[in-house]
Protein backbone atom coordinates (compact mmCIF):
# COMPACT_ATOMS: atom_id res chain seq x y z
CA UNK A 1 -19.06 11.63 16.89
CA UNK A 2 -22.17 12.69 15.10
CA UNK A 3 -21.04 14.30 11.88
CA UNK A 4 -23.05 17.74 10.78
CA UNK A 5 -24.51 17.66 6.82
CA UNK A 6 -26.80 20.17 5.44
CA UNK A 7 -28.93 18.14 2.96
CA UNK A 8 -30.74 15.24 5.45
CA UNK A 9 -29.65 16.73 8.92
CA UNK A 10 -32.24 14.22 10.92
CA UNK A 11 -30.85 10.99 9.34
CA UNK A 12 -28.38 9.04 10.55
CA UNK A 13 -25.63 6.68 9.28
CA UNK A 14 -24.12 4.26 12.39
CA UNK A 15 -20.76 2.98 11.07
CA UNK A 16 -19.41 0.24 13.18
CA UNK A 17 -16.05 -1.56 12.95
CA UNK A 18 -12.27 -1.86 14.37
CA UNK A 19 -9.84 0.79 13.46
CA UNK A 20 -10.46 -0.25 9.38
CA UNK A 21 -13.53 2.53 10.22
CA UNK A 22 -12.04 5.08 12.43
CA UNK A 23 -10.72 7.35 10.34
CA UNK A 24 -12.00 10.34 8.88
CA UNK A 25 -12.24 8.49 5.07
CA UNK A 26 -13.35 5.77 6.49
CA UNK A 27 -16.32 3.32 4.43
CA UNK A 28 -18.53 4.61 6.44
CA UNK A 29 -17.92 8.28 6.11
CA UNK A 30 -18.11 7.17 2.22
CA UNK A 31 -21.76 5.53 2.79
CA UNK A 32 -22.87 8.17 4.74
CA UNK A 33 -22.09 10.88 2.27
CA UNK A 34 -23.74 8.76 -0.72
CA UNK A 35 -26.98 8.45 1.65
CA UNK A 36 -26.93 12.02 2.52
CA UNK A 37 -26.76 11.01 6.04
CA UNK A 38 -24.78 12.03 9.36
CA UNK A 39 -22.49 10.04 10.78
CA UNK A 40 -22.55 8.49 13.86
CA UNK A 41 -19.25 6.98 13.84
CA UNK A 42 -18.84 3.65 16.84
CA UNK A 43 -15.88 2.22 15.46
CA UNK A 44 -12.70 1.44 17.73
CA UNK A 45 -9.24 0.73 17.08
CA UNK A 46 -7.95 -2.64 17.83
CA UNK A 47 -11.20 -4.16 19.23
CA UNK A 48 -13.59 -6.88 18.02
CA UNK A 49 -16.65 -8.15 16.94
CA UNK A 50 -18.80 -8.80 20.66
CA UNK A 51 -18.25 -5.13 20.92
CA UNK A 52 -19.60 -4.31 17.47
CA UNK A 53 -23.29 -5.94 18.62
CA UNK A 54 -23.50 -4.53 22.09
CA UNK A 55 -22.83 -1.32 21.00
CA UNK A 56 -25.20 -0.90 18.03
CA UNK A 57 -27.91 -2.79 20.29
CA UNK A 58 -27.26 0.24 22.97
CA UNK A 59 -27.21 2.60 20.37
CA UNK A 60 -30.36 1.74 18.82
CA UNK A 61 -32.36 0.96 22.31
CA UNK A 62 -31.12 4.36 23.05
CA UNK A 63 -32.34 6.03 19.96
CA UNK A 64 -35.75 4.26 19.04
CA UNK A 65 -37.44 7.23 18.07
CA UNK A 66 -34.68 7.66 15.69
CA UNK A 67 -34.77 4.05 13.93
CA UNK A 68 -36.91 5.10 11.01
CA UNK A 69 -34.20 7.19 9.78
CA UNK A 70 -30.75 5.43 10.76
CA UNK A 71 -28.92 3.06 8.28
CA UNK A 72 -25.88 0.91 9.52
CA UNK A 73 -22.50 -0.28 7.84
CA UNK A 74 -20.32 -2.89 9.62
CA UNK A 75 -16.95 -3.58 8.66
CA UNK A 76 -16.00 -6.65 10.71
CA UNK A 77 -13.08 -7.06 12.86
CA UNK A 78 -10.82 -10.04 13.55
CA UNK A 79 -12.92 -13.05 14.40
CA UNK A 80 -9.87 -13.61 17.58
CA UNK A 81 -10.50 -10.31 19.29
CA UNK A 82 -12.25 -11.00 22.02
CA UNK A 83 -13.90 -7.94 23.90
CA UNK A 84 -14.51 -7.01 27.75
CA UNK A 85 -16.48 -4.75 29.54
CA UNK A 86 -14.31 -2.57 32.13
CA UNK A 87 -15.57 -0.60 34.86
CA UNK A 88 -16.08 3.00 33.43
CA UNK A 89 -14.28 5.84 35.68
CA UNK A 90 -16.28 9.40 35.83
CA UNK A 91 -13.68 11.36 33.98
CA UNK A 92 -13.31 8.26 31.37
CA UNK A 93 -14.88 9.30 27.83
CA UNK A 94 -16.00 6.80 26.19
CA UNK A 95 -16.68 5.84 22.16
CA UNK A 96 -20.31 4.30 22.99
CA UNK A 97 -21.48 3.14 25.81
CA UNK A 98 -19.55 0.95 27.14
CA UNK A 99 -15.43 1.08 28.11
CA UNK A 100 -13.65 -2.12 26.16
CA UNK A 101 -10.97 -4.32 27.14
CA UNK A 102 -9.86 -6.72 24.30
CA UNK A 103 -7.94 -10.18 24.36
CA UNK A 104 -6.64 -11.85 21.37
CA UNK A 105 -7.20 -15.73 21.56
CA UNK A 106 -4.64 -16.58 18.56
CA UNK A 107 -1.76 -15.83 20.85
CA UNK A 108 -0.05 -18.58 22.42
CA UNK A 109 0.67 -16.64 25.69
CA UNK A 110 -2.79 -15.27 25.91
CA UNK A 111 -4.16 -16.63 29.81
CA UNK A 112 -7.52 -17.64 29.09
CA UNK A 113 -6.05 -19.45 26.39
CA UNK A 114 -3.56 -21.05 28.78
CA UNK A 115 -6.43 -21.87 31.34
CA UNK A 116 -8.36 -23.77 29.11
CA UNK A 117 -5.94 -26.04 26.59
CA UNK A 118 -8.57 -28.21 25.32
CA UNK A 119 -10.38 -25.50 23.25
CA UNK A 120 -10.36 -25.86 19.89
CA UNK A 121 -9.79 -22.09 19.28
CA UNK A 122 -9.96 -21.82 15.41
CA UNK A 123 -13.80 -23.97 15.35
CA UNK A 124 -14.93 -22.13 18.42
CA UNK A 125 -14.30 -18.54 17.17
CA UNK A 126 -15.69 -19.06 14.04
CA UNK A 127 -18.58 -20.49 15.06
CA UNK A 128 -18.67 -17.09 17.57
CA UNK A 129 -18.15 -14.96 14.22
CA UNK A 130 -20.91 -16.09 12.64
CA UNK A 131 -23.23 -16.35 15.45
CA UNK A 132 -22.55 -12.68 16.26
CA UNK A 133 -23.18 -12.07 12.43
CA UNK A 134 -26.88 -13.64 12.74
CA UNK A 135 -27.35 -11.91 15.57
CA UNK A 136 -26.42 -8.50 14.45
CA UNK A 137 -28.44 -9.01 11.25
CA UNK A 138 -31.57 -10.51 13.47
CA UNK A 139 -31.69 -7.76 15.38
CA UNK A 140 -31.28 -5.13 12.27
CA UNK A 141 -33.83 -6.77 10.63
CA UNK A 142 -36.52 -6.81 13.42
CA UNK A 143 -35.91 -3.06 13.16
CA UNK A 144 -36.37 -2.63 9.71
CA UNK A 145 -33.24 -1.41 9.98
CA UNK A 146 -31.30 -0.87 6.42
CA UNK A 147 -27.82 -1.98 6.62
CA UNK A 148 -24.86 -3.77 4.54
CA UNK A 149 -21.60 -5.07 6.16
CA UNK A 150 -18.16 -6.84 4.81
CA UNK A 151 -14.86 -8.20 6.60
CA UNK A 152 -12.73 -5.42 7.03
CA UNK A 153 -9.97 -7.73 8.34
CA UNK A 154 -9.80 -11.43 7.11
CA UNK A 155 -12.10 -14.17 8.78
CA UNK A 156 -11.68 -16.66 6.28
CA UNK A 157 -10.75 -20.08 6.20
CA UNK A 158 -10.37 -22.73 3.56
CA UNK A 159 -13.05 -25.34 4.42
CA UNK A 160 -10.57 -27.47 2.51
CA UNK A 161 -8.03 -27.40 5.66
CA UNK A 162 -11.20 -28.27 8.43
CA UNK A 163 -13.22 -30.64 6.29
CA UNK A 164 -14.14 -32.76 9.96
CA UNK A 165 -15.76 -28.98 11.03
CA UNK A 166 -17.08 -28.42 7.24
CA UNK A 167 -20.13 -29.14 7.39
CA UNK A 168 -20.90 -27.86 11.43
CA UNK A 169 -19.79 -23.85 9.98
CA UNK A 170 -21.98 -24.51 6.65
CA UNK A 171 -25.04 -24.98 9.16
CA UNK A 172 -24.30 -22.10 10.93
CA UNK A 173 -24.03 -20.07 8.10
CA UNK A 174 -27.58 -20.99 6.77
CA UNK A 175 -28.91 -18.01 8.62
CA UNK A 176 -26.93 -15.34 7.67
CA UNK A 177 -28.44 -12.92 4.92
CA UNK A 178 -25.79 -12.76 2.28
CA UNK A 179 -28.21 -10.55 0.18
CA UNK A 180 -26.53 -8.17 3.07
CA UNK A 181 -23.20 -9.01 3.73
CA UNK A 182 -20.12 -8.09 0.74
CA UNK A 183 -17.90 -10.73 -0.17
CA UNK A 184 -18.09 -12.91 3.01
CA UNK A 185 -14.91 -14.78 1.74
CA UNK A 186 -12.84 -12.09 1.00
CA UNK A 187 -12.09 -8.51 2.96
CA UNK A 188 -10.84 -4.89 2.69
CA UNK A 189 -7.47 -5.67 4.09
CA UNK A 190 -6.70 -8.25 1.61
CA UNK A 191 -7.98 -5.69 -0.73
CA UNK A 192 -5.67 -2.78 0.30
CA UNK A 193 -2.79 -5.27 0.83
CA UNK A 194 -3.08 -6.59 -3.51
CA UNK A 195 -3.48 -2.90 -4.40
CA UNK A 196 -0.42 -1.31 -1.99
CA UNK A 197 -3.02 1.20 -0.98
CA UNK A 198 -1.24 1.58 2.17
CA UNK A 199 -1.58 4.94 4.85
CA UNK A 200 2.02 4.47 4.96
CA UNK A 201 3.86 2.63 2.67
CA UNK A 202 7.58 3.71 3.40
CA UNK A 203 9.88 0.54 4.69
CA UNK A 204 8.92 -0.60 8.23
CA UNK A 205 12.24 -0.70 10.26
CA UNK A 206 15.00 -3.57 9.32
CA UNK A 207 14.83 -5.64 12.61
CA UNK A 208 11.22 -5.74 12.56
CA UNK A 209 10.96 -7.41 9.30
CA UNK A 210 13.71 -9.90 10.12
CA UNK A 211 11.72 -10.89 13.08
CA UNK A 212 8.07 -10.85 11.21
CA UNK A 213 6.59 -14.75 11.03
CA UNK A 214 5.81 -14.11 7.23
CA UNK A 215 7.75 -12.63 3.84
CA UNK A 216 4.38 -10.66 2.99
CA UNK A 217 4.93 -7.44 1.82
CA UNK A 218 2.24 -6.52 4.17
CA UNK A 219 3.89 -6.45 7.03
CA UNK A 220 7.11 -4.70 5.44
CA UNK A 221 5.36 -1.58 5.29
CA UNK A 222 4.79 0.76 8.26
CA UNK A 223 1.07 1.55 8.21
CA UNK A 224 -0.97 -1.18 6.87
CA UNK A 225 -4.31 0.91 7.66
CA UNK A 226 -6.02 2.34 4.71
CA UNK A 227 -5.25 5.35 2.28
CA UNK A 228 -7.78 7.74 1.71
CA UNK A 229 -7.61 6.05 -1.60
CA UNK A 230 -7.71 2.50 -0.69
CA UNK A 231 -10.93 3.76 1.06
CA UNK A 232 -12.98 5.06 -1.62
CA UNK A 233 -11.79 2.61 -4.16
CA UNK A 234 -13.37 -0.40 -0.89
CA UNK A 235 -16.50 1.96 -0.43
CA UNK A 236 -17.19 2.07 -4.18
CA UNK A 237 -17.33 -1.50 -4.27
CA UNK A 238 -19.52 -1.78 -1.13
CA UNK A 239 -21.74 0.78 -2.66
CA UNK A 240 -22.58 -0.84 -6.16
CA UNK A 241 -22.82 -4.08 -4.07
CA UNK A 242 -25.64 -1.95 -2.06
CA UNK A 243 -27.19 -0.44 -5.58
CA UNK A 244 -27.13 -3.94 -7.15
CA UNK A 245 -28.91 -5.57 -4.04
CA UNK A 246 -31.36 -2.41 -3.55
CA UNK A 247 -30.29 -2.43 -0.03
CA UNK A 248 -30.87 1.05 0.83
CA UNK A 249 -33.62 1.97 -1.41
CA UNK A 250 -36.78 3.38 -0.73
């Protein structure tokens, strides 16, 4: 939804992301106040990265005359959500283009996953993550389009653990711009999850704990999303990032 602001009302700030970015204190909405900017808010709940690309790409092919003004923040999803384009019914209103079907390929019960045993589904996806990254940044960059992203949910993995796949990600991640990217290693939800800056942090109910696969506290709480707080206190730390790399300067 494109955001009204009296000071720059013809530039534009695309925020992209899962539902880290929906939110109406999102990173984004942060960024976009700092750059004087409106923003044009594509971020969706519970969806992934694939989706994150196509959209922007429609967005911008949409919008040329408008690139020389827009700026673009990506918070990325999980590296396991795996998106699908659905047919798109008249009365269906859609955020972007396109209406989204998502799978998860880290659960065991997933079909696709069933269908095809022999893929190696912690390699292939992070070889998709970062070859959606380059992408994403090839395409900014051929429009001299500004733009900074970060993890908002985590997509790392100790290289220590997949030493035979080491070296095959560290090629793969020769293209990406790091100049560009915040703390590839690291991401928001780790960060909200260290500081308890929780939406809601009262107890999650008994039986779900007792049947949670972990003893994090992260997954004791009810609403793991974001505080307003835990927001600004992410976006200020993307910002100097942005101010120490001159990404969005003039």
């Amino acid at each position: 939804m494109l955001e009204r602001h009296k000071k720059i009302p013809n530039t534009y700030h695309i925020g992209l992301g899962c539902s880290f970015g929906e939110s109406n204190h999102s990173v984004h909405k942060h960024i976009a106040k700092n750059l004087n900017a409106q923003l044009i808010n594509l971020s969706r709940g519970g969806h992934g990265n694939y989706r994150i690309l196509t959209e922007l790409i429609a967005w911008i092919n949409s919008h040329s005359k408008d690139i020389n003004k827009t700026t673009v923040s990506i918070g990325w999803s999980s590296l396991y959500r795996n998106d699908i384009i659905e047919n798109i019914e008249k009365s269906y209103r859609t955020c972007g283009m396109f209406k989204w079907k998502v799978w998860s390929a880290n659960r065991k019960d997933d079909p696709v996953v069933k269908a095809y045993p022999k893929i190696d589904i912690i390699v292939d996806h992070m070889i998709r993550y970062r070859v959606l990254i380059t992408a994403t940044q090839n395409f900014l960059e051929n429009h001299n389009i500004k733009y900074v992203m970060y993890n908002a949910l985590n997509n790392y993995f100790d290289m220590e653990i997949w030493k035979k796949d080491a070296v095959k990600l560290k090629v793969m991640e020769k293209a990406i711009n790091f100049n560009k990217f915040y703390k590839f290693d690291d991401c928001q939800a780790k960060f909200i999850n260290k500081n308890q800056y929780w939406l809601d942090p009262s107890p999650r109910n008994s039986l779900l704990n007792a049947i949670s696969w972990t003893n994090d506290p992260f997954f004791k709480v009810k609403d793991t999303h974001p505080s307003q707080e835990g927001n600004k206190k992410w976006a200020d730390l993307v910002w100097n990032f942005c101010k120490e790399k001159k990404i969005f300067k003039e």
